[in-house]
PDB file of N, CA and C in Angstrom:
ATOM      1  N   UNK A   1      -2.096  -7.784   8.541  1.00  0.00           N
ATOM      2  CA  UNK A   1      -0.977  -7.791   9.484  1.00  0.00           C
ATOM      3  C   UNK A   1       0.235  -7.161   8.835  1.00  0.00           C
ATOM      4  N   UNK A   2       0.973  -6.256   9.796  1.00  0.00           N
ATOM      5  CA  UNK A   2       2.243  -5.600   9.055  1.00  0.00           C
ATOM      6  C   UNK A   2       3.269  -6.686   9.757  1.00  0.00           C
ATOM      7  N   UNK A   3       4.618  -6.174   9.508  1.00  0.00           N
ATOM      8  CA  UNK A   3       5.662  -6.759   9.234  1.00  0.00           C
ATOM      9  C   UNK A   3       6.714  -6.387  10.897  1.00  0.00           C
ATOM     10  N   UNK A   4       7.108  -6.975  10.973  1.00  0.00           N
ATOM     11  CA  UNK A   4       8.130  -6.667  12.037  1.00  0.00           C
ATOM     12  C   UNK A   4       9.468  -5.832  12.018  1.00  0.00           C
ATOM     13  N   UNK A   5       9.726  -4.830  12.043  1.00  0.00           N
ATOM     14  CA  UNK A   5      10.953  -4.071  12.178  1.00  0.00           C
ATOM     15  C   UNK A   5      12.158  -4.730  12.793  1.00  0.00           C
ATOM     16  N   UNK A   6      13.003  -4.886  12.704  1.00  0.00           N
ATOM     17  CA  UNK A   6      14.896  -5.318  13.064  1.00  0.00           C
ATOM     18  C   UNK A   6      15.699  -4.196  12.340  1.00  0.00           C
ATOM     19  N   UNK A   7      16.608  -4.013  13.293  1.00  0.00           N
ATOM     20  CA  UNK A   7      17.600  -2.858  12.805  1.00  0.00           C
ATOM     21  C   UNK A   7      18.819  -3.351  13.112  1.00  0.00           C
ATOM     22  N   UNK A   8      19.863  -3.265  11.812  1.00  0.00           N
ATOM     23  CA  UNK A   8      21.083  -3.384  12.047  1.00  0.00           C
ATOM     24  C   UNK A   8      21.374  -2.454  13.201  1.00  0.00           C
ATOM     25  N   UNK A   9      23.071  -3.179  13.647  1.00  0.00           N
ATOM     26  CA  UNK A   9      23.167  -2.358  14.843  1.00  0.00           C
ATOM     27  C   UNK A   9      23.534  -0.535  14.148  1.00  0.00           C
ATOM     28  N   UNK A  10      23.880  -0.579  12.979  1.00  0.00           N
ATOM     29  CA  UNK A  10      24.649   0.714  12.520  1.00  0.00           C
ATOM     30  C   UNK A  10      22.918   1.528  12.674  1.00  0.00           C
ATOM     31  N   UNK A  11      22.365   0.920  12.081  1.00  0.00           N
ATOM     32  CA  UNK A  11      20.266   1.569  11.988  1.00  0.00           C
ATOM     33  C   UNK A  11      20.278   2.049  13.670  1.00  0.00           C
ATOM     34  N   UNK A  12      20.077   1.070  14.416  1.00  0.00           N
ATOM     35  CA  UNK A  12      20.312   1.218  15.629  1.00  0.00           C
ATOM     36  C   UNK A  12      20.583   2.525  16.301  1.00  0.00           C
ATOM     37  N   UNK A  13      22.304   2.327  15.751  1.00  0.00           N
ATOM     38  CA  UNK A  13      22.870   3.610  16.390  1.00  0.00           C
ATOM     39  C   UNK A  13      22.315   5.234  15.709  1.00  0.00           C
ATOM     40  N   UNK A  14      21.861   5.119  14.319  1.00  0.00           N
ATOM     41  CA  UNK A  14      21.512   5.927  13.723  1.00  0.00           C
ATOM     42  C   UNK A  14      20.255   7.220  14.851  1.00  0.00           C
ATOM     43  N   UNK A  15      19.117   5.811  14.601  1.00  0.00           N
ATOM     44  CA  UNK A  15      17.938   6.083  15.292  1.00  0.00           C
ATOM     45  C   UNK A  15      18.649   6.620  16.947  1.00  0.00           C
ATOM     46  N   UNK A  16      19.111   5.862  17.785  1.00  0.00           N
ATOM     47  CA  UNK A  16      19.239   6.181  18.772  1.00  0.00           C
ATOM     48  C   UNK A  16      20.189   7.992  19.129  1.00  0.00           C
ATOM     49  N   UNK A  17      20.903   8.082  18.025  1.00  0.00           N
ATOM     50  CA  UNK A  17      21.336   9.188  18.029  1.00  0.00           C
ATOM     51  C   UNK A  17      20.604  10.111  17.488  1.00  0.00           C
ATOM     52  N   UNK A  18      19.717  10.006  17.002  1.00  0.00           N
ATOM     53  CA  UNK A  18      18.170  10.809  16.422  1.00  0.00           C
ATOM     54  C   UNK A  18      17.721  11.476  17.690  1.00  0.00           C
ATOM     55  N   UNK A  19      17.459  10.003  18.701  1.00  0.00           N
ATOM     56  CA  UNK A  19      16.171  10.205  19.309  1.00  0.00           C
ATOM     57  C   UNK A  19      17.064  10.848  21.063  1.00  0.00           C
ATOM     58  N   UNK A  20      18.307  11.018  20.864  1.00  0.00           N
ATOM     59  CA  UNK A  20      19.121  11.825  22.184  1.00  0.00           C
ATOM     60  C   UNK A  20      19.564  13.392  21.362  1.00  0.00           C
ATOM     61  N   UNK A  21      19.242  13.540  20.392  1.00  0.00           N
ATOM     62  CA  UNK A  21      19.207  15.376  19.787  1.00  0.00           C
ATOM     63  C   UNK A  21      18.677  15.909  19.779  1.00  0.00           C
ATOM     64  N   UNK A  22      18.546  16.946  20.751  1.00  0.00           N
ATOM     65  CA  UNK A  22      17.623  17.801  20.682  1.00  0.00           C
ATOM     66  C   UNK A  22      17.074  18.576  19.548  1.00  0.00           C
ATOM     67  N   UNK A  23      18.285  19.090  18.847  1.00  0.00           N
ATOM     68  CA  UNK A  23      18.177  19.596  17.484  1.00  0.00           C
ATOM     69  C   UNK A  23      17.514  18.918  16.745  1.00  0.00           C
ATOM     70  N   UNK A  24      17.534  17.114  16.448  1.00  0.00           N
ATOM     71  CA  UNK A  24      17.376  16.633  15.867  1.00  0.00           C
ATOM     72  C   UNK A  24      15.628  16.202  16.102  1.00  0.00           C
ATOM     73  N   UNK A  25      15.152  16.686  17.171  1.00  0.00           N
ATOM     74  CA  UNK A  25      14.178  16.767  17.476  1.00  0.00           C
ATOM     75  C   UNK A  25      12.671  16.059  16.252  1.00  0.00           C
ATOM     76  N   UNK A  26      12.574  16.949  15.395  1.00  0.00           N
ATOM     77  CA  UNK A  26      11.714  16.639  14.651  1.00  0.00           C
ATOM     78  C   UNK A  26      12.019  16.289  13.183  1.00  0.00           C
ATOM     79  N   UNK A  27      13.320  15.704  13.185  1.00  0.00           N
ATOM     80  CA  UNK A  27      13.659  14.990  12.211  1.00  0.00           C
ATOM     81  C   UNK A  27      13.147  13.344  13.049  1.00  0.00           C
ATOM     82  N   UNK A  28      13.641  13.354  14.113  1.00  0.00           N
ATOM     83  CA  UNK A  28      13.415  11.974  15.087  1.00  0.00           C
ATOM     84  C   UNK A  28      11.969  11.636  14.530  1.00  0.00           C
ATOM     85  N   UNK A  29      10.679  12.633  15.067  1.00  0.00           N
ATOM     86  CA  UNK A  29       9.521  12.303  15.201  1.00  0.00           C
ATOM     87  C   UNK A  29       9.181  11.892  13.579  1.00  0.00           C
ATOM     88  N   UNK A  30       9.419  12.429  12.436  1.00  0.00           N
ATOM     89  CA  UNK A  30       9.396  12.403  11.372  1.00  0.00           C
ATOM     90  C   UNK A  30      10.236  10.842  10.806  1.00  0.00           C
ATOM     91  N   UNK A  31      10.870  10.365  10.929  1.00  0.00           N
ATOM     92  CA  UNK A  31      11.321   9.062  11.229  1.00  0.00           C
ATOM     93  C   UNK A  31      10.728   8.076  11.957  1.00  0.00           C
ATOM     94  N   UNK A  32      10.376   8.321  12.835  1.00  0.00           N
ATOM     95  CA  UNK A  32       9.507   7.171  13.835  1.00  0.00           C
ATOM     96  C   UNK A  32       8.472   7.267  12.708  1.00  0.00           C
ATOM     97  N   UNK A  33       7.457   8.215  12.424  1.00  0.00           N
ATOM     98  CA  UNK A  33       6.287   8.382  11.430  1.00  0.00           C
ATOM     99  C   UNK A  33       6.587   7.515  10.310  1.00  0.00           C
ATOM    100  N   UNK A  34       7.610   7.930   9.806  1.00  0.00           N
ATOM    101  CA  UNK A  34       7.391   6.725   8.646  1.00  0.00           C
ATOM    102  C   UNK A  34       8.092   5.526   8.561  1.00  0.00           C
ATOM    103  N   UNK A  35       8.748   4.907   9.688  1.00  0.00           N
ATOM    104  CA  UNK A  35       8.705   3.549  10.355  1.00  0.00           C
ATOM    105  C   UNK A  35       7.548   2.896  10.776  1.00  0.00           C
ATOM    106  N   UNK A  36       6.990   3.383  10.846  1.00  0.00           N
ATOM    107  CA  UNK A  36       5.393   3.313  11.551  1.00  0.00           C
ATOM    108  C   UNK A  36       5.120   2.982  10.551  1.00  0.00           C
ATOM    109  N   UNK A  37       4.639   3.604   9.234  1.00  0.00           N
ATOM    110  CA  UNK A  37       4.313   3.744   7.762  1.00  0.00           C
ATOM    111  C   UNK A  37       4.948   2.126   7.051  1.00  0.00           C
ATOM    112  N   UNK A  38       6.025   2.265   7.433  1.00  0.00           N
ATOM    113  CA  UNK A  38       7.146   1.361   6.617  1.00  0.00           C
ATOM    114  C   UNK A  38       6.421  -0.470   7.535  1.00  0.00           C
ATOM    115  N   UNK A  39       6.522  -0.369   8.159  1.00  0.00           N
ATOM    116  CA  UNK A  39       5.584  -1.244   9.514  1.00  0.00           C
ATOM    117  C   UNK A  39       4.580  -2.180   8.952  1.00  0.00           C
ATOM    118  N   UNK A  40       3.526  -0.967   8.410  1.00  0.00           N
ATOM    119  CA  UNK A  40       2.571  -1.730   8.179  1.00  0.00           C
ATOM    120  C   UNK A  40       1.926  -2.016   6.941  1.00  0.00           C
ATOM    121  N   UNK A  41       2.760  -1.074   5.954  1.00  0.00           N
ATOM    122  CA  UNK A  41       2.834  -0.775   4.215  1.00  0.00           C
ATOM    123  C   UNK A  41       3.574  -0.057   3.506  1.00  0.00           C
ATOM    124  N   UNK A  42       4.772  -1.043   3.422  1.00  0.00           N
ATOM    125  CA  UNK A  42       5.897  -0.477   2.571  1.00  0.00           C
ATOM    126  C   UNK A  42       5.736   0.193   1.701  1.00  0.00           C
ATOM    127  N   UNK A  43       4.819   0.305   1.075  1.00  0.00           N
ATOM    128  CA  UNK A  43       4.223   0.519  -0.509  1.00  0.00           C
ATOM    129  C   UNK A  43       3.204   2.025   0.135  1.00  0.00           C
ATOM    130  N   UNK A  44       3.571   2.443   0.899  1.00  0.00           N
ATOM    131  CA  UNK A  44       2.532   3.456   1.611  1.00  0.00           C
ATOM    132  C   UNK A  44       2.978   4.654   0.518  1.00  0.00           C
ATOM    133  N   UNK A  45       2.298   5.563   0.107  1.00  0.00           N
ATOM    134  CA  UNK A  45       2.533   6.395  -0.855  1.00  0.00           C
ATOM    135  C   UNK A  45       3.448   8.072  -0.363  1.00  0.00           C
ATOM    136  N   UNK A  46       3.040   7.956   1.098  1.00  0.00           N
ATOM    137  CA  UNK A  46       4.195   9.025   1.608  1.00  0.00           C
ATOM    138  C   UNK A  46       5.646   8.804   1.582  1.00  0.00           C
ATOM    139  N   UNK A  47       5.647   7.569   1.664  1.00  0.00           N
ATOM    140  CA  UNK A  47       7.555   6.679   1.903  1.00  0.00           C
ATOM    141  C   UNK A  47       7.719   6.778  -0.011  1.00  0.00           C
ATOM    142  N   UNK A  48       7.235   7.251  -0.580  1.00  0.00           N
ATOM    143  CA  UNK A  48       8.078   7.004  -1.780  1.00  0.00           C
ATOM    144  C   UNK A  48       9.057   5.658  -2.366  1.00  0.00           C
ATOM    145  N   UNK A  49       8.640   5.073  -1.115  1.00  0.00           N
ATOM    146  CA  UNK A  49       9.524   3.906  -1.567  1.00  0.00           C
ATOM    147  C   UNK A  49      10.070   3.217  -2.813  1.00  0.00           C
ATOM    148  N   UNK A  50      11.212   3.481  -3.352  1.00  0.00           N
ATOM    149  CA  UNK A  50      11.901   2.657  -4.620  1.00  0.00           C
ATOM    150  C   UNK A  50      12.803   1.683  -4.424  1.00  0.00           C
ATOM    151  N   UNK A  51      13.180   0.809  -5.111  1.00  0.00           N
ATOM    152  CA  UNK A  51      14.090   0.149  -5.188  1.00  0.00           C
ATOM    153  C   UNK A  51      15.993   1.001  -5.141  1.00  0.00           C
ATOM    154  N   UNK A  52      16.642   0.791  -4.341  1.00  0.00           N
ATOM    155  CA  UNK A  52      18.006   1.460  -4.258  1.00  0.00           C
ATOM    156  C   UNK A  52      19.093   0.219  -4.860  1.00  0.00           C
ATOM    157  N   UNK A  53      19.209   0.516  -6.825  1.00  0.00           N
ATOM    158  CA  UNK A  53      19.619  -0.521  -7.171  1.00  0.00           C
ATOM    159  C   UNK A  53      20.937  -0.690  -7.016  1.00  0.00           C
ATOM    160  N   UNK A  54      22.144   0.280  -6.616  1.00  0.00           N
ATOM    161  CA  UNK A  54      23.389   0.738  -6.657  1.00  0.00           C
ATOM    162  C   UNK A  54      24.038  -0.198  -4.981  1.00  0.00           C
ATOM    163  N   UNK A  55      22.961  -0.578  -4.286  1.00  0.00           N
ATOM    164  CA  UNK A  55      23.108  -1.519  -3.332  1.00  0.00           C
ATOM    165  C   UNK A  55      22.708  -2.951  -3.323  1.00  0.00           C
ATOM    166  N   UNK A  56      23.526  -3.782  -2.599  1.00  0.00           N
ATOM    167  CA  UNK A  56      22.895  -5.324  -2.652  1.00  0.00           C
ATOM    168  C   UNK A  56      23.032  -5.462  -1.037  1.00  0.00           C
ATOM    169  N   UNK A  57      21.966  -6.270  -0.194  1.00  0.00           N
ATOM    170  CA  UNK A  57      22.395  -6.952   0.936  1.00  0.00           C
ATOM    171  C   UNK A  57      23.312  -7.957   1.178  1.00  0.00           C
ATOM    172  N   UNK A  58      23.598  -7.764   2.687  1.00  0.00           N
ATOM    173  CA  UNK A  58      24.903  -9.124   3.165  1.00  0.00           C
ATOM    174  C   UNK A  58      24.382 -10.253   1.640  1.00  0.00           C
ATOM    175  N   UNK A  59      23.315 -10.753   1.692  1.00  0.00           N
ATOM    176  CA  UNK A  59      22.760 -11.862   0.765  1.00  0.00           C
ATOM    177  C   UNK A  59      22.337 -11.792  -0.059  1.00  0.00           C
ATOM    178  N   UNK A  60      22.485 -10.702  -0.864  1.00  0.00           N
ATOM    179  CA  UNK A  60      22.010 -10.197  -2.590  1.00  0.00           C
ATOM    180  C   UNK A  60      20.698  -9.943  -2.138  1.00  0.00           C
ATOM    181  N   UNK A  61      20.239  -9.249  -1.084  1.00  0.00           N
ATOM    182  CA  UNK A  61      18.750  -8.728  -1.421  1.00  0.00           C
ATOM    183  C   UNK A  61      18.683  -7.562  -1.814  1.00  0.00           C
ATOM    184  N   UNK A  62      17.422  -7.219  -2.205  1.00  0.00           N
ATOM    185  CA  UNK A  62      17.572  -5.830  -2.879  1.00  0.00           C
ATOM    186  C   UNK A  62      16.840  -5.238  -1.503  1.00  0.00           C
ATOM    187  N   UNK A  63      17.717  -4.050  -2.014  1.00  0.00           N
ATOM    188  CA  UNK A  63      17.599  -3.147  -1.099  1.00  0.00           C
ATOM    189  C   UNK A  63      16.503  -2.166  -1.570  1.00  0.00           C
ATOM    190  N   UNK A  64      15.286  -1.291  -0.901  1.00  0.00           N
ATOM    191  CA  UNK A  64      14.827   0.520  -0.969  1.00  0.00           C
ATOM    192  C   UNK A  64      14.893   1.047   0.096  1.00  0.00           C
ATOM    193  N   UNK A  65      14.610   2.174  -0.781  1.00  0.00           N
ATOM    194  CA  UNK A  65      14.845   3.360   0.107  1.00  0.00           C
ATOM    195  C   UNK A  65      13.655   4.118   0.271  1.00  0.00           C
ATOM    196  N   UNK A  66      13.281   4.586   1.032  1.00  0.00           N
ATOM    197  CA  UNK A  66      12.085   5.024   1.681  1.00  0.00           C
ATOM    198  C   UNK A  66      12.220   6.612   2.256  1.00  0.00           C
ATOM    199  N   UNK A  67      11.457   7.041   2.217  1.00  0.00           N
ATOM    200  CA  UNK A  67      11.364   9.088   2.356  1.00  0.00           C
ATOM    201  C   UNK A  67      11.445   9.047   4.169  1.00  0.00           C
ATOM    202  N   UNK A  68      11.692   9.483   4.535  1.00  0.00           N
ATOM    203  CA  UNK A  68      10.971  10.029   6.092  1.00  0.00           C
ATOM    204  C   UNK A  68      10.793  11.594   5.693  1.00  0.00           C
ATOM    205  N   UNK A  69      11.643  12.145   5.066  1.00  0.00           N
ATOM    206  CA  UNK A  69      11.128  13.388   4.883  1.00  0.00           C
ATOM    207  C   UNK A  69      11.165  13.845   3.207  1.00  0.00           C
ATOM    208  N   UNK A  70      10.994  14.901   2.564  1.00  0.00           N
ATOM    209  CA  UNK A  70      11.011  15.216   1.088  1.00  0.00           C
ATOM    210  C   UNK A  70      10.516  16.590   1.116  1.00  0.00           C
ATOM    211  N   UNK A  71      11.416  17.429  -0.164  1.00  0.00           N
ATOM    212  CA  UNK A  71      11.945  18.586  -0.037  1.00  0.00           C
ATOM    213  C   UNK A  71      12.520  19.322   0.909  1.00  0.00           C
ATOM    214  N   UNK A  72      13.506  18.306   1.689  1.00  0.00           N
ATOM    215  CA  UNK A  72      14.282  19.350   2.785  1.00  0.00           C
ATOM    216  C   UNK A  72      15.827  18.915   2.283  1.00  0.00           C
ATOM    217  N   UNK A  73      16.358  20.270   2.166  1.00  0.00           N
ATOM    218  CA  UNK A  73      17.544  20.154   2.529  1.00  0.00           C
ATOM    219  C   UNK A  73      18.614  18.369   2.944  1.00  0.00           C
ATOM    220  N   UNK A  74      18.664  17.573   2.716  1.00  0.00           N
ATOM    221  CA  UNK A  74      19.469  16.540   3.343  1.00  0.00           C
ATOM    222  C   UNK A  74      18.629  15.657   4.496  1.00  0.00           C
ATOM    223  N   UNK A  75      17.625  15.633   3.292  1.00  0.00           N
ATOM    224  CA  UNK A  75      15.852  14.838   3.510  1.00  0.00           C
ATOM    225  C   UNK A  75      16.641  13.633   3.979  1.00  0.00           C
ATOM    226  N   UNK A  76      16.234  13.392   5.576  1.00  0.00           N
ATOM    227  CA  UNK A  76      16.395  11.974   6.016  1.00  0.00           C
ATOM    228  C   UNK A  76      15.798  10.443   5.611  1.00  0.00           C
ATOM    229  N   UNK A  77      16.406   9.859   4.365  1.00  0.00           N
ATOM    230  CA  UNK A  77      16.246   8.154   4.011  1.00  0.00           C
ATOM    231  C   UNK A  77      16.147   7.387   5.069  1.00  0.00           C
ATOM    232  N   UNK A  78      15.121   6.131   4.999  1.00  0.00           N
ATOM    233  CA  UNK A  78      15.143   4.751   5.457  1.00  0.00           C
ATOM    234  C   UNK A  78      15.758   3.817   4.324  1.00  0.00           C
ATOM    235  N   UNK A  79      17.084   3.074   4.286  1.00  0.00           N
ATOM    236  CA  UNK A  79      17.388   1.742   3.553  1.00  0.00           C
ATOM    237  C   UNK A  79      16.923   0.766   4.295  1.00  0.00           C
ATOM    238  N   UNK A  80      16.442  -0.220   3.594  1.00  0.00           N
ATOM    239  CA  UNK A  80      15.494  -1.555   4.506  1.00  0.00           C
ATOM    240  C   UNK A  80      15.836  -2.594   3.000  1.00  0.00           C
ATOM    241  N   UNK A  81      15.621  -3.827   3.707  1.00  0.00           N
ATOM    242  CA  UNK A  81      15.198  -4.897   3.118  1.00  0.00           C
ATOM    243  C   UNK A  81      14.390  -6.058   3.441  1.00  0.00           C
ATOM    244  N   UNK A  82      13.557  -6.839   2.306  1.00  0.00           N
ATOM    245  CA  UNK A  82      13.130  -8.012   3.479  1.00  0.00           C
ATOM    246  C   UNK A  82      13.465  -8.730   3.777  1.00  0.00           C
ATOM    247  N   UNK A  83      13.468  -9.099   4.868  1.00  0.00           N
ATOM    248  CA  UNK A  83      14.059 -10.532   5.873  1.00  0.00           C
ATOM    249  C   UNK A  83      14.524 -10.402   6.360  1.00  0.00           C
ATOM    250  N   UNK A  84      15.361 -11.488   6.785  1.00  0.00           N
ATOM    251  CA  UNK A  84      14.929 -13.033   7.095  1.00  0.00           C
ATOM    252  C   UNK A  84      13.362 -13.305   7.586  1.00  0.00           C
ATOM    253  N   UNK A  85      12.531 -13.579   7.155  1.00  0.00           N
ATOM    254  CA  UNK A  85      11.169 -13.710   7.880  1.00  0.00           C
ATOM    255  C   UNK A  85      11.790 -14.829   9.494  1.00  0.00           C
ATOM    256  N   UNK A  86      10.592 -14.526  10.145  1.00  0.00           N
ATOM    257  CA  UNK A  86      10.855 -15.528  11.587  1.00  0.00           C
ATOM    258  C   UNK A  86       9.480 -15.986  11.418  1.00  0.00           C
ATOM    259  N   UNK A  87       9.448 -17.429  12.468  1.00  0.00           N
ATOM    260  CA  UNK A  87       8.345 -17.901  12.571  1.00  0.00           C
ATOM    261  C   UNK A  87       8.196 -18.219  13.790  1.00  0.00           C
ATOM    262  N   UNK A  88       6.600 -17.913  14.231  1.00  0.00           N
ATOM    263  CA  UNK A  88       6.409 -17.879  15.411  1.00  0.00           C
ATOM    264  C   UNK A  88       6.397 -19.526  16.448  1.00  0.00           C
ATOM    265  N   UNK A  89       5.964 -19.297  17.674  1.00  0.00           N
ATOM    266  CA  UNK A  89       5.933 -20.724  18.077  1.00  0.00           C
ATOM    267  C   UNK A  89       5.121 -21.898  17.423  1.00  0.00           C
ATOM    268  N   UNK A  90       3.904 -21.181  17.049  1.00  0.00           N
ATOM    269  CA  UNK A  90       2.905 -22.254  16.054  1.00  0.00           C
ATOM    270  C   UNK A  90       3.387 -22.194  14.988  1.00  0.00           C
ATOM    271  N   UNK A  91       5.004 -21.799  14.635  1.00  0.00           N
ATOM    272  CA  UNK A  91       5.274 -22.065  13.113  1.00  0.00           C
ATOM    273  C   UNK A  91       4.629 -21.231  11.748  1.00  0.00           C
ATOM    274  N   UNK A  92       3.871 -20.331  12.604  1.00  0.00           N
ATOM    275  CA  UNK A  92       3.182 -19.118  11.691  1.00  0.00           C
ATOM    276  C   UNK A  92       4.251 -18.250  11.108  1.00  0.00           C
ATOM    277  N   UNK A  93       4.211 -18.124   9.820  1.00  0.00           N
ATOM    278  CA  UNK A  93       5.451 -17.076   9.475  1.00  0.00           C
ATOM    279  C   UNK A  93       5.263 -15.514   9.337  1.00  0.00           C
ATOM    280  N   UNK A  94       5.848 -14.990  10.391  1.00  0.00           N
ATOM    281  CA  UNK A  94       5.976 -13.608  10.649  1.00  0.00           C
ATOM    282  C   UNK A  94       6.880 -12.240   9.682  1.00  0.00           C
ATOM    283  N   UNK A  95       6.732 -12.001   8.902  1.00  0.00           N
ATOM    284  CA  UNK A  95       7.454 -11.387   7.822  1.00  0.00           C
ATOM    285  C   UNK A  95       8.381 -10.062   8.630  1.00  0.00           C
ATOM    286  N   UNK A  96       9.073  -9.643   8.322  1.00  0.00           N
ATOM    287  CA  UNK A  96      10.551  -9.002   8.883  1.00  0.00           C
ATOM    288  C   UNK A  96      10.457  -8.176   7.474  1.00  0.00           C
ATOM    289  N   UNK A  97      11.356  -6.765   8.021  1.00  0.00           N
ATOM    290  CA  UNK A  97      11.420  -5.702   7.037  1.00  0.00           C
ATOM    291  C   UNK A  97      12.848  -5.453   8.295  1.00  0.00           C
ATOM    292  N   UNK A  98      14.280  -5.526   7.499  1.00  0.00           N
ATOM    293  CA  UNK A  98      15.410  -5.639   7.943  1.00  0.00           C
ATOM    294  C   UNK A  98      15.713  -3.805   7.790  1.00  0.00           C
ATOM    295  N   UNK A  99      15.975  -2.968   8.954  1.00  0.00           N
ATOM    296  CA  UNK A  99      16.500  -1.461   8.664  1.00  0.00           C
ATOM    297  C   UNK A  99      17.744  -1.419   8.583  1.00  0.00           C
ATOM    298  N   UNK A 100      18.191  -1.333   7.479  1.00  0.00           N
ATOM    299  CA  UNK A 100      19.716  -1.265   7.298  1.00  0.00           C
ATOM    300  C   UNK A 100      20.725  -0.089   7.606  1.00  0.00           C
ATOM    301  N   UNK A 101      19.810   1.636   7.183  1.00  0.00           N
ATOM    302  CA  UNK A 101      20.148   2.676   7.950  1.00  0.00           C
ATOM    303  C   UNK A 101      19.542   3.818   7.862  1.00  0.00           C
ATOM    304  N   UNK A 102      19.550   4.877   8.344  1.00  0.00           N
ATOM    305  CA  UNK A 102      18.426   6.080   8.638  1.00  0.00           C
ATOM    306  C   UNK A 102      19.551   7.044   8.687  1.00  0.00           C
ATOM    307  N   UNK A 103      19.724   7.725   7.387  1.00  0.00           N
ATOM    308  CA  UNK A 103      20.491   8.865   7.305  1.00  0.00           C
ATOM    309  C   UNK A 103      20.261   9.606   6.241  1.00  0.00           C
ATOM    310  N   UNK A 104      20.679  11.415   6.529  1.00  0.00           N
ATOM    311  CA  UNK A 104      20.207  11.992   5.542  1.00  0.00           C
ATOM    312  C   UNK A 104      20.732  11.624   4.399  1.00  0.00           C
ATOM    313  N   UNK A 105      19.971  12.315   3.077  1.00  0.00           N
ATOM    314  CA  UNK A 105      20.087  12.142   1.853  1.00  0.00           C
ATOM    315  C   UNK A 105      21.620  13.150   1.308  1.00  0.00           C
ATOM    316  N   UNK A 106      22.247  12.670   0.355  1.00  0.00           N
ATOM    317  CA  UNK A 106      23.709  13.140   0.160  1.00  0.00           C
ATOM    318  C   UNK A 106      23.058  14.547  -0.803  1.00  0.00           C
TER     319      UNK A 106
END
């Protein structure tokens, strides 16, 4: 079982302004792809995923950073962290991967 996606509202607005650009077209689809990726195995070997130690969450979590794209120009990052897990009605605990934001690389 993968993990549940939540996006800050700033992630939110990120993605949603992705996915109304035309230009931005296949940076969008390339993002959804490795949300998808990020979803169901953080540790997936296309997301490159590392630890982004120069950040802490609202609650000292550690933060990574994750590829959606690599070798482009102002290669679009995923920042994520985990949690808060939720638990379902039977009290089953559902694990959460928190998107903090989706913007290109500096």
């Amino acid at each position: 079982m993968g993990s549940v996606l939540e996006f800050t509202l700033e992630a939110a607005s990120q993605l949603k302004n992705l996915a109304g650009s035309n230009s931005k077209a296949g940076v969008y689809k390339q993002v959804l792809k490795a949300l998808g990726y990020l979803e169901v195995n953080p540790k997936h070997k296309s997301l490159h995923t590392h630890e982004y130690s120069s950040l802490k969450g609202e609650n000292g979590e550690k933060i990574f950073e994750a590829y959606a794209q690599n070798n482009t120009p102002g290669a679009y990052r995923i920042f994520w962290h985990y949690g808060p897990d939720r638990y379902d009605s039977k009290k089953k605990r559902v694990p959460v991967i928190t998107i903090i934001a989706i913007t290109p690389h500096p």
